[in-house]
Protein backbone atom coordinates (compact mmCIF):
# COMPACT_ATOMS: atom_id res chain seq x y z
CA UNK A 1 0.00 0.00 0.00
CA UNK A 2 1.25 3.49 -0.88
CA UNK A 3 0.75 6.65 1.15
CA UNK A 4 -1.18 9.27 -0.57
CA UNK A 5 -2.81 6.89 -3.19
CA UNK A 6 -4.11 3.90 -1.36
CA UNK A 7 -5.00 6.05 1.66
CA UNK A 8 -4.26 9.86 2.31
CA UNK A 9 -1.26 10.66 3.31
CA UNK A 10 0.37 12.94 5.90
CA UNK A 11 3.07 15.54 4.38
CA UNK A 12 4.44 18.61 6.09
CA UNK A 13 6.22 21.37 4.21
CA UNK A 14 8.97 23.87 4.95
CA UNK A 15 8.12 27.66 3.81
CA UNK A 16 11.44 28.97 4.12
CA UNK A 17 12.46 32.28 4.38
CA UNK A 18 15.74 34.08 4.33
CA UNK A 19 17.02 37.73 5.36
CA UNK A 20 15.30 39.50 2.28
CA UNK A 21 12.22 38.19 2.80
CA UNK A 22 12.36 35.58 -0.13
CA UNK A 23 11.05 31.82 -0.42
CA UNK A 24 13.10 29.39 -0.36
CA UNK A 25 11.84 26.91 -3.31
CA UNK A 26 13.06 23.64 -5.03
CA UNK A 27 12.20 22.01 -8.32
CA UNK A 28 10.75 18.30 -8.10
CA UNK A 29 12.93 15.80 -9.71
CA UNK A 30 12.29 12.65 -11.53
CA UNK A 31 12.16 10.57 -9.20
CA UNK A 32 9.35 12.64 -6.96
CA UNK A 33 6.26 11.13 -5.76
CA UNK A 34 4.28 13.58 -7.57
CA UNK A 35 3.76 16.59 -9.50
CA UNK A 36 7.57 16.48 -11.24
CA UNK A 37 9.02 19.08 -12.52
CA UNK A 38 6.49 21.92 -10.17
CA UNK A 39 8.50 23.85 -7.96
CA UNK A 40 7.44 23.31 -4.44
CA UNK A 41 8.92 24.31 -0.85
CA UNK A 42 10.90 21.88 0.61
CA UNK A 43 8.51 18.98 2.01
CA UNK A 44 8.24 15.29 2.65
CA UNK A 45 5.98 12.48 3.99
CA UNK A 46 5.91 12.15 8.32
CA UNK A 47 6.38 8.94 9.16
CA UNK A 48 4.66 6.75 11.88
CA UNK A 49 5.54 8.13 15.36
CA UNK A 50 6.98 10.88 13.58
CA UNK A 51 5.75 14.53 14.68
CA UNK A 52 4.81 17.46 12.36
CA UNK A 53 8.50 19.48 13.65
CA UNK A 54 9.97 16.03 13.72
CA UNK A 55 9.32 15.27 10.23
CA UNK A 56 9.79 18.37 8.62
CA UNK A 57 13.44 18.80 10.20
CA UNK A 58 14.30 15.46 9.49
CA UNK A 59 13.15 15.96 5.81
CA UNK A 60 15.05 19.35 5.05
CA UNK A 61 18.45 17.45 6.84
CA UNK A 62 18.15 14.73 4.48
CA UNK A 63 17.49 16.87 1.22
CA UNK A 64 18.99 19.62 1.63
CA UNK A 65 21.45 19.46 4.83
CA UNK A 66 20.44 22.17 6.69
CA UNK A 67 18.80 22.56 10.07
CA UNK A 68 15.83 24.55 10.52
CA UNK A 69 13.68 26.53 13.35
CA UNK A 70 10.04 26.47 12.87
CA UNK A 71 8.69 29.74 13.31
CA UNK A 72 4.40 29.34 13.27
CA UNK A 73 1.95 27.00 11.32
CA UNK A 74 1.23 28.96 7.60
CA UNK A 75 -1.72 26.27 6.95
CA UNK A 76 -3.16 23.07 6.24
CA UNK A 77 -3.80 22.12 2.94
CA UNK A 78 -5.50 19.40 1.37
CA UNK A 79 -3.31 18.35 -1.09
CA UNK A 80 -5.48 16.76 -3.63
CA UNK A 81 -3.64 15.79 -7.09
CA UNK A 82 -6.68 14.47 -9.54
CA UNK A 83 -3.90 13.69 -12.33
CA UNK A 84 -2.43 11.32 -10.23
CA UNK A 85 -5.15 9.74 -8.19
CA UNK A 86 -3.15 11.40 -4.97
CA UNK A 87 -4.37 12.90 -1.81
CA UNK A 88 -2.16 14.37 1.18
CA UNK A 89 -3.11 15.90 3.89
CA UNK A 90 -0.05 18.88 4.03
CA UNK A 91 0.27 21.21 6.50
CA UNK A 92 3.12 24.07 6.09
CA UNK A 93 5.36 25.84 9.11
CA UNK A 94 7.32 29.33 8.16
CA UNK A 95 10.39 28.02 9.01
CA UNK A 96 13.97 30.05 9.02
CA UNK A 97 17.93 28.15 8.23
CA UNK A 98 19.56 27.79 11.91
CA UNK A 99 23.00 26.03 10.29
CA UNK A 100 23.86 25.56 6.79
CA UNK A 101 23.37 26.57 2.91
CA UNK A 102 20.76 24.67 1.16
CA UNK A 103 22.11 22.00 -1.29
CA UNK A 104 20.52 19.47 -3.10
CA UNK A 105 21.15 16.15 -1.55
CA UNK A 106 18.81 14.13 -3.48
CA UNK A 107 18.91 15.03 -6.95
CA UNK A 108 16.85 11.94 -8.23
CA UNK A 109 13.50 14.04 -5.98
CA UNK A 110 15.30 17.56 -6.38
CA UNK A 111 16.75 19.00 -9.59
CA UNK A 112 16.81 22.69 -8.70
CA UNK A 113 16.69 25.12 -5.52
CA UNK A 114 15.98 28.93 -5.52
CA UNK A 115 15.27 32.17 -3.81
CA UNK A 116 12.46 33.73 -5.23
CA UNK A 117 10.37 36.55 -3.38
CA UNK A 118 6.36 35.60 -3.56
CA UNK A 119 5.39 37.63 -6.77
CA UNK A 120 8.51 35.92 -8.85
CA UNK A 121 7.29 32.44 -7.17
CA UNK A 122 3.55 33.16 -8.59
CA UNK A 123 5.31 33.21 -12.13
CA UNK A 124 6.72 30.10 -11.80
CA UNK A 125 4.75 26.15 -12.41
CA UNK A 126 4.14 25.96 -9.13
CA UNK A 127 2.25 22.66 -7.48
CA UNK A 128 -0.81 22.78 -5.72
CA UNK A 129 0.53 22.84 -2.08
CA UNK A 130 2.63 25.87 -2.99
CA UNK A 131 0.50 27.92 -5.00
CA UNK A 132 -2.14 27.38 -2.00
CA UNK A 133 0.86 28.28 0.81
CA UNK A 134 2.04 31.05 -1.96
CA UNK A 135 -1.61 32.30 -1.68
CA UNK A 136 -1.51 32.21 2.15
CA UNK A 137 1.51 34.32 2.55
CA UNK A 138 0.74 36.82 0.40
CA UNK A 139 -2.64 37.48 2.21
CA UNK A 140 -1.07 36.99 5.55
CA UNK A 141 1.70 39.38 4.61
CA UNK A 142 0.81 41.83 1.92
CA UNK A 143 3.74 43.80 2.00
CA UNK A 144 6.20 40.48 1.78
CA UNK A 145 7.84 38.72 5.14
CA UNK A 146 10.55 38.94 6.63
CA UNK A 147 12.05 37.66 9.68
CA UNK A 148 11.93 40.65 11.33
CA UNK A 149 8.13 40.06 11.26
CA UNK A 150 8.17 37.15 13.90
């Protein structure tokens, strides 16, 4: 049985934020459990026993090799992918880098990473997670985050 298709699944994302107030994004690779080739923030599947902050910083370690602070829950998002018969139940924490520069660990699930601030992120094939968590911050902060906000 597969999380996600044969039941709903359980992700948790990453919105990631650095000094200038732009999103930290990455650009699903082949080898992705869905939507390839969208650019998505950093996220991953919590496993049994796992919690939410558990799970997300154990994701971002293994993908990217950084460690991460969770700042406050953005949302919860109902990840439904009708393409591929998918459904994940995702929420997403504004998170900020602690120790480390992002770099892509697993390229087979990651092929590129970027800074983009939220109107050059709009512009860009987004998934459905992140256009909905794109959507989010921009309502929650109109005039663009930054750390200094929190």
């Amino acid at each position: 049985m597969q999380k996600g298709i044969d039941y709903i699944g359980v992700g948790v994302g990453a919105a990631i934020f650095n000094s200038k107030g732009e999103l930290f994004i990455t650009k699903r690779g082949k080898e992705a459990k869905n939507e390839r080739g969208k650019w998505e923030i950093p996220c991953g599947s919590v496993e049994f026993g796992e919690t939410f902050e558990q799970a997300i910083k154990r994701e971002i370690r293994e993908e990217l090799g950084i460690e991460i602070k969770i700042i406050e829950l953005l949302g919860i998002c109902d990840h439904i992918i009708p393409d591929e018969k998918q459904h994940w139940v995702s929420p997403t924490f504004i998170c900020k880098i602690t120790r480390g520069i992002p770099e892509i660990k697993e390229p087979e699930k990651c092929e590129q990473i970027g800074w983009f601030t939220l109107n050059k992120a709009e512009q860009l094939p987004l998934s459905i997670v992140t256009t909905y968590d794109v959507s989010l911050l921009k309502s929650k902060y109109p005039k663009g985050y930054t750390n200094s906000a929190r």
